[in-house]
N, C-alpha and C. Protein backbone atom coordinates (compact mmCIF):
# COMPACT_ATOMS: atom_id res chain seq x y z
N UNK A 1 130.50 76.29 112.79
CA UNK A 1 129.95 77.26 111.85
C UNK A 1 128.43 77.11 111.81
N UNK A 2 127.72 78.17 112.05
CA UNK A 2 126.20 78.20 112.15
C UNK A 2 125.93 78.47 110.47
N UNK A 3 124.45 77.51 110.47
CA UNK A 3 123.81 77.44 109.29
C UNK A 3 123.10 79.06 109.08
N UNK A 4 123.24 79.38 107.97
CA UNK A 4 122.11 81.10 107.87
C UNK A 4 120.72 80.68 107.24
N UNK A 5 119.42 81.08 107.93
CA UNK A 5 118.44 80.93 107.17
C UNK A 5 117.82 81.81 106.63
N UNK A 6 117.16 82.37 105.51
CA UNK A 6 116.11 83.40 105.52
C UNK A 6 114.99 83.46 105.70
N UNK A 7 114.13 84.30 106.22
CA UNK A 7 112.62 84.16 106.27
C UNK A 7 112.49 84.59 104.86
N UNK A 8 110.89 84.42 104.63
CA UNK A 8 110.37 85.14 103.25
C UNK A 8 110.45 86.92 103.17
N UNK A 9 110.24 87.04 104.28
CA UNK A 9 110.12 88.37 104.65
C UNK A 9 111.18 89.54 104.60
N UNK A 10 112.03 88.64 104.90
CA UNK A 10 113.98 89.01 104.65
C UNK A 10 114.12 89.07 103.52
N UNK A 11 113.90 87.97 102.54
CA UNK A 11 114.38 87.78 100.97
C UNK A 11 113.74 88.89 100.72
N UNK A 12 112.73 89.51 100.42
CA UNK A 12 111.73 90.78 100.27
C UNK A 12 112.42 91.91 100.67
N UNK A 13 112.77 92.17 101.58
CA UNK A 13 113.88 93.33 102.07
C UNK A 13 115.02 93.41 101.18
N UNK A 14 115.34 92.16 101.54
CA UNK A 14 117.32 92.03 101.09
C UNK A 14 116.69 92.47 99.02
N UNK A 15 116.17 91.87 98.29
CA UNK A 15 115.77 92.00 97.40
C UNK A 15 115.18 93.60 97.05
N UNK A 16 115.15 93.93 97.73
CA UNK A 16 114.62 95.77 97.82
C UNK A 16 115.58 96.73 97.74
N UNK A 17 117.15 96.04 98.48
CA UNK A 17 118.14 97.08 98.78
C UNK A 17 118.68 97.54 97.37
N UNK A 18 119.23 98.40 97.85
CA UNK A 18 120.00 99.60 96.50
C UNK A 18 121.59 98.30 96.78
N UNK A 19 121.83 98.03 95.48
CA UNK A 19 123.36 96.92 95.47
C UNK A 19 124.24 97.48 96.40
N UNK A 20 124.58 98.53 96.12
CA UNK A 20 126.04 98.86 97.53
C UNK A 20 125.55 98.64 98.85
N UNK A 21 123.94 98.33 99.48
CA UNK A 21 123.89 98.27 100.71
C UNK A 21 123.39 96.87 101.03
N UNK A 22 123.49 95.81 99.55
CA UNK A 22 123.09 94.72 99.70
C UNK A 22 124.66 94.16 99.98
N UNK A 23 125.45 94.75 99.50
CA UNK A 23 126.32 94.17 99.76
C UNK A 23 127.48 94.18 100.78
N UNK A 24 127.12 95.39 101.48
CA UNK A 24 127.58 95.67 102.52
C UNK A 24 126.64 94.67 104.03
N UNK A 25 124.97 94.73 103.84
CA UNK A 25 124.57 94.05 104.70
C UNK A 25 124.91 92.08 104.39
N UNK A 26 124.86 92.06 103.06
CA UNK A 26 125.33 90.24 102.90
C UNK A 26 126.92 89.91 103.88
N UNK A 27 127.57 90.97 103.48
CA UNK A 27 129.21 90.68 104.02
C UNK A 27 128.62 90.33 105.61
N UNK A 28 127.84 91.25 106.79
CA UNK A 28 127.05 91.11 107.54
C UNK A 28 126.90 89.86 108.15
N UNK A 29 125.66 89.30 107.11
CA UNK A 29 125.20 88.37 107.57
C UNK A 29 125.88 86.82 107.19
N UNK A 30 126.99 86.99 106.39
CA UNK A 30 127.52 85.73 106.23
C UNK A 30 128.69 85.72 107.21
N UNK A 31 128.90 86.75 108.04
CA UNK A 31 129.78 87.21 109.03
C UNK A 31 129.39 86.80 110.20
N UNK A 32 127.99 86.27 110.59
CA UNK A 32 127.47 85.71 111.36
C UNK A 32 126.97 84.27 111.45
N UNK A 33 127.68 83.37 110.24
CA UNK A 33 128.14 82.23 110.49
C UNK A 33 128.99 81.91 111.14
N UNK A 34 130.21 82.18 111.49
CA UNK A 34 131.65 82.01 112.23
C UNK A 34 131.23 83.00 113.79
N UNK A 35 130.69 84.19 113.91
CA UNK A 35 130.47 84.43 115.17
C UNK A 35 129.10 84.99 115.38
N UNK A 36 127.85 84.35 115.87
CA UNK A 36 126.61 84.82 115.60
C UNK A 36 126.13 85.98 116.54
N UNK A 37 127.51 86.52 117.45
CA UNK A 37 126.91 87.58 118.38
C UNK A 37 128.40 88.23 118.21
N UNK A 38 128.83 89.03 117.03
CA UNK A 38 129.40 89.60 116.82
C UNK A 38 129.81 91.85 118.17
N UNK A 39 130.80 91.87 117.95
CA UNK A 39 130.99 93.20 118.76
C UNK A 39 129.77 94.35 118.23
N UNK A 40 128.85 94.54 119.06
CA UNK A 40 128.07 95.61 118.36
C UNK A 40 126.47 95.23 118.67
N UNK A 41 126.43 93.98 118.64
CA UNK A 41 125.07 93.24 118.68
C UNK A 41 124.27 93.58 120.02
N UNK A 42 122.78 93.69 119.78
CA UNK A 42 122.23 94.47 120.52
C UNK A 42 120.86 93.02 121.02
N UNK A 43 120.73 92.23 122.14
CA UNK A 43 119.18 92.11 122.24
C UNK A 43 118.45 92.53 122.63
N UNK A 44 117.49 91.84 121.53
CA UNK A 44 115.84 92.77 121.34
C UNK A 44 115.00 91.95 122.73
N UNK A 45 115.11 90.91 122.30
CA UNK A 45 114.22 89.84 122.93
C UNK A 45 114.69 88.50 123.46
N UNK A 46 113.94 87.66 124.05
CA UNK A 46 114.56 86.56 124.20
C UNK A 46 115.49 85.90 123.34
N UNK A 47 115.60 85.51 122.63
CA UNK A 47 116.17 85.44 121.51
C UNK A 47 116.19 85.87 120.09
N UNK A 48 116.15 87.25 120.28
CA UNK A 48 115.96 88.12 118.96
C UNK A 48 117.08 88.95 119.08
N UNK A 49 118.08 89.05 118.28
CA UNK A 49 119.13 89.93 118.10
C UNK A 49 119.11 91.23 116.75
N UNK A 50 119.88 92.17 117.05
CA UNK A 50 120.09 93.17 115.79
C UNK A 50 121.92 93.23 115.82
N UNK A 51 121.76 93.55 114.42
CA UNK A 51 123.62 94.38 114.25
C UNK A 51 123.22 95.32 113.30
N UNK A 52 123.89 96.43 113.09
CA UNK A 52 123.77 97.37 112.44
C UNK A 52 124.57 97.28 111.13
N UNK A 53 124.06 97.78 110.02
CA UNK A 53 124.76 97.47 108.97
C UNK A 53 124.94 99.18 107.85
N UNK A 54 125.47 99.84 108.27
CA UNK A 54 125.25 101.42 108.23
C UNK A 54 124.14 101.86 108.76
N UNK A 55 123.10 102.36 107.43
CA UNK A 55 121.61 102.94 108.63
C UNK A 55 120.67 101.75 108.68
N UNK A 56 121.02 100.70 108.02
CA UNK A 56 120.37 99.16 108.20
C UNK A 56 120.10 98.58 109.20
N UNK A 57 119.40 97.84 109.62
CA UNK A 57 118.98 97.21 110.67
C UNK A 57 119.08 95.58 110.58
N UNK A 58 119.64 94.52 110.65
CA UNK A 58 119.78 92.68 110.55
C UNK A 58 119.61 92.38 111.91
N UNK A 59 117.59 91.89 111.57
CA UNK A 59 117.27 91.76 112.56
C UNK A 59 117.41 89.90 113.27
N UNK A 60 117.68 89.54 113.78
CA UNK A 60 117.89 87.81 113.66
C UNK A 60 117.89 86.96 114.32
N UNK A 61 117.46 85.43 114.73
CA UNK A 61 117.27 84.55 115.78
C UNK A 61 118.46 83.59 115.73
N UNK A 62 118.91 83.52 117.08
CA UNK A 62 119.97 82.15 116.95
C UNK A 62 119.68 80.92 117.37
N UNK A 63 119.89 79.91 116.97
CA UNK A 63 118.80 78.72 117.46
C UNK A 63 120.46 77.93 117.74
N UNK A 64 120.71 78.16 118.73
CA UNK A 64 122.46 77.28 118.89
C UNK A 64 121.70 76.25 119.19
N UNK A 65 121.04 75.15 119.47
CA UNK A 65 120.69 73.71 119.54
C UNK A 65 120.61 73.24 118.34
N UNK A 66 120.28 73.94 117.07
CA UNK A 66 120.15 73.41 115.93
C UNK A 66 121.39 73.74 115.04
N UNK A 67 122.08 75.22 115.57
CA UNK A 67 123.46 75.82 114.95
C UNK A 67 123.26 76.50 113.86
N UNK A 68 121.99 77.40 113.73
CA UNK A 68 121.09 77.90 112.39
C UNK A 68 121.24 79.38 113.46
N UNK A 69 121.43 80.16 112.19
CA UNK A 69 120.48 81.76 112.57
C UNK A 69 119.29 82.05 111.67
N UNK A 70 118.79 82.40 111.72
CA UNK A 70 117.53 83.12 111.15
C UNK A 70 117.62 84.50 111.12
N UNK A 71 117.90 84.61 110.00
CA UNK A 71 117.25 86.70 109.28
C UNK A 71 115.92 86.52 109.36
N UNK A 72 115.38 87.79 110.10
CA UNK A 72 114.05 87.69 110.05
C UNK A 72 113.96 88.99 109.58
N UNK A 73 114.75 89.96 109.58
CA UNK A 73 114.26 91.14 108.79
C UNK A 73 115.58 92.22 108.55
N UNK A 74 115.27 92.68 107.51
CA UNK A 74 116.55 93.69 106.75
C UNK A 74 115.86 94.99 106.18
N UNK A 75 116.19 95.67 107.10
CA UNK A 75 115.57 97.19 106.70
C UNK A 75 115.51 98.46 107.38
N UNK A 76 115.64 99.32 106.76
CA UNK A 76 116.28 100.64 107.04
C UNK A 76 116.05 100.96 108.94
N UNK A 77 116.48 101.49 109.37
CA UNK A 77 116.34 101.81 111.07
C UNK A 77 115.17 102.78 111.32
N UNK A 78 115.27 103.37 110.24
CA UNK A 78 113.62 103.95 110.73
C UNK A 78 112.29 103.16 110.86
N UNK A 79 112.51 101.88 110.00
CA UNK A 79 111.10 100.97 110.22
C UNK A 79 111.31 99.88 110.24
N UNK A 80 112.66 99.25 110.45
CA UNK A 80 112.56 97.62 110.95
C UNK A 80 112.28 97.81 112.54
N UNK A 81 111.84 98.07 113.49
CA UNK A 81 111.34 98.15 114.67
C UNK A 81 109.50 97.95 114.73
N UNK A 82 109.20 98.55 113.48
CA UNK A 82 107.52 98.58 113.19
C UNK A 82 107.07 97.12 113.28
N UNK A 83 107.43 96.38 112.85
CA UNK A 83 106.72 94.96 112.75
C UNK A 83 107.93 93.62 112.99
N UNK A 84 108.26 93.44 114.14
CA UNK A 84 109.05 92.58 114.36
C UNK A 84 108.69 90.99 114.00
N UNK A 85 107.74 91.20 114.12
CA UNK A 85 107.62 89.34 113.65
C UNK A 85 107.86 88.80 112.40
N UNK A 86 108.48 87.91 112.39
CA UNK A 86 108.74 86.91 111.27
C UNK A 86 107.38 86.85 110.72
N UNK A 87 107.68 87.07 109.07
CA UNK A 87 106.39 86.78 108.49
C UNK A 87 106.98 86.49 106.64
C-alpha cells in the first residue's frame, strides 16, 4: 500500500472544490493507495501521471522506491495543464 502525500498547492485546490467534487476526487485519490496506476491513467512526464475525476484533473508523482504518491495538483481540465509544477 503506497503512502499519499500532498503538496501545498494541492491542499489549495482540493480546499477550493465545491463538496460533491471533493468527494468524488478524495474517493480518487485514496484509490491510489492500493493501485497507483489505476485503468484510465494517462503519462504526462517522466514520472508525472493524471486520472480523471469527472471534468477534474489528479495530477501526481509515484515515487515506488519510497512507496509514496504525491498530489501535486487538483483542478478543473481547463487549467490544471497551465502550471504543472509542484509549488
Amino acid at each position: 500500500m503506497y503512502e499519499i502525500k500532498v503538496t501545498r498547492a494541492a491542499q489549495r485546490d482540493l480546499a477550493a472544490l465545491p463538496k460533491d467534487v471533493f468527494k468524488r476526487v478524495d474517493r480518487k485519490i485514496q484509490a491510489l493507495a492500493e493501485n497507483p496506476h489505476p485503468q484510465g491513467t494517462k503519462k504526462l512526464e517522466d514520472n508525472l501521471f493524471r486520472i480523471r475525476a469527472g471534468d477534474y484533473r489528479i495530477i501526481y508523482q509515484v515515487e515506488a522506491a519510497r512507496i509514496v504518491i504525491v498530489i501535486v495538483r487538483v483542478r478543473h481540465r481547463r487549467e490544471v495543464y497551465r502550471r504543472l509544477r509542484p509549488g
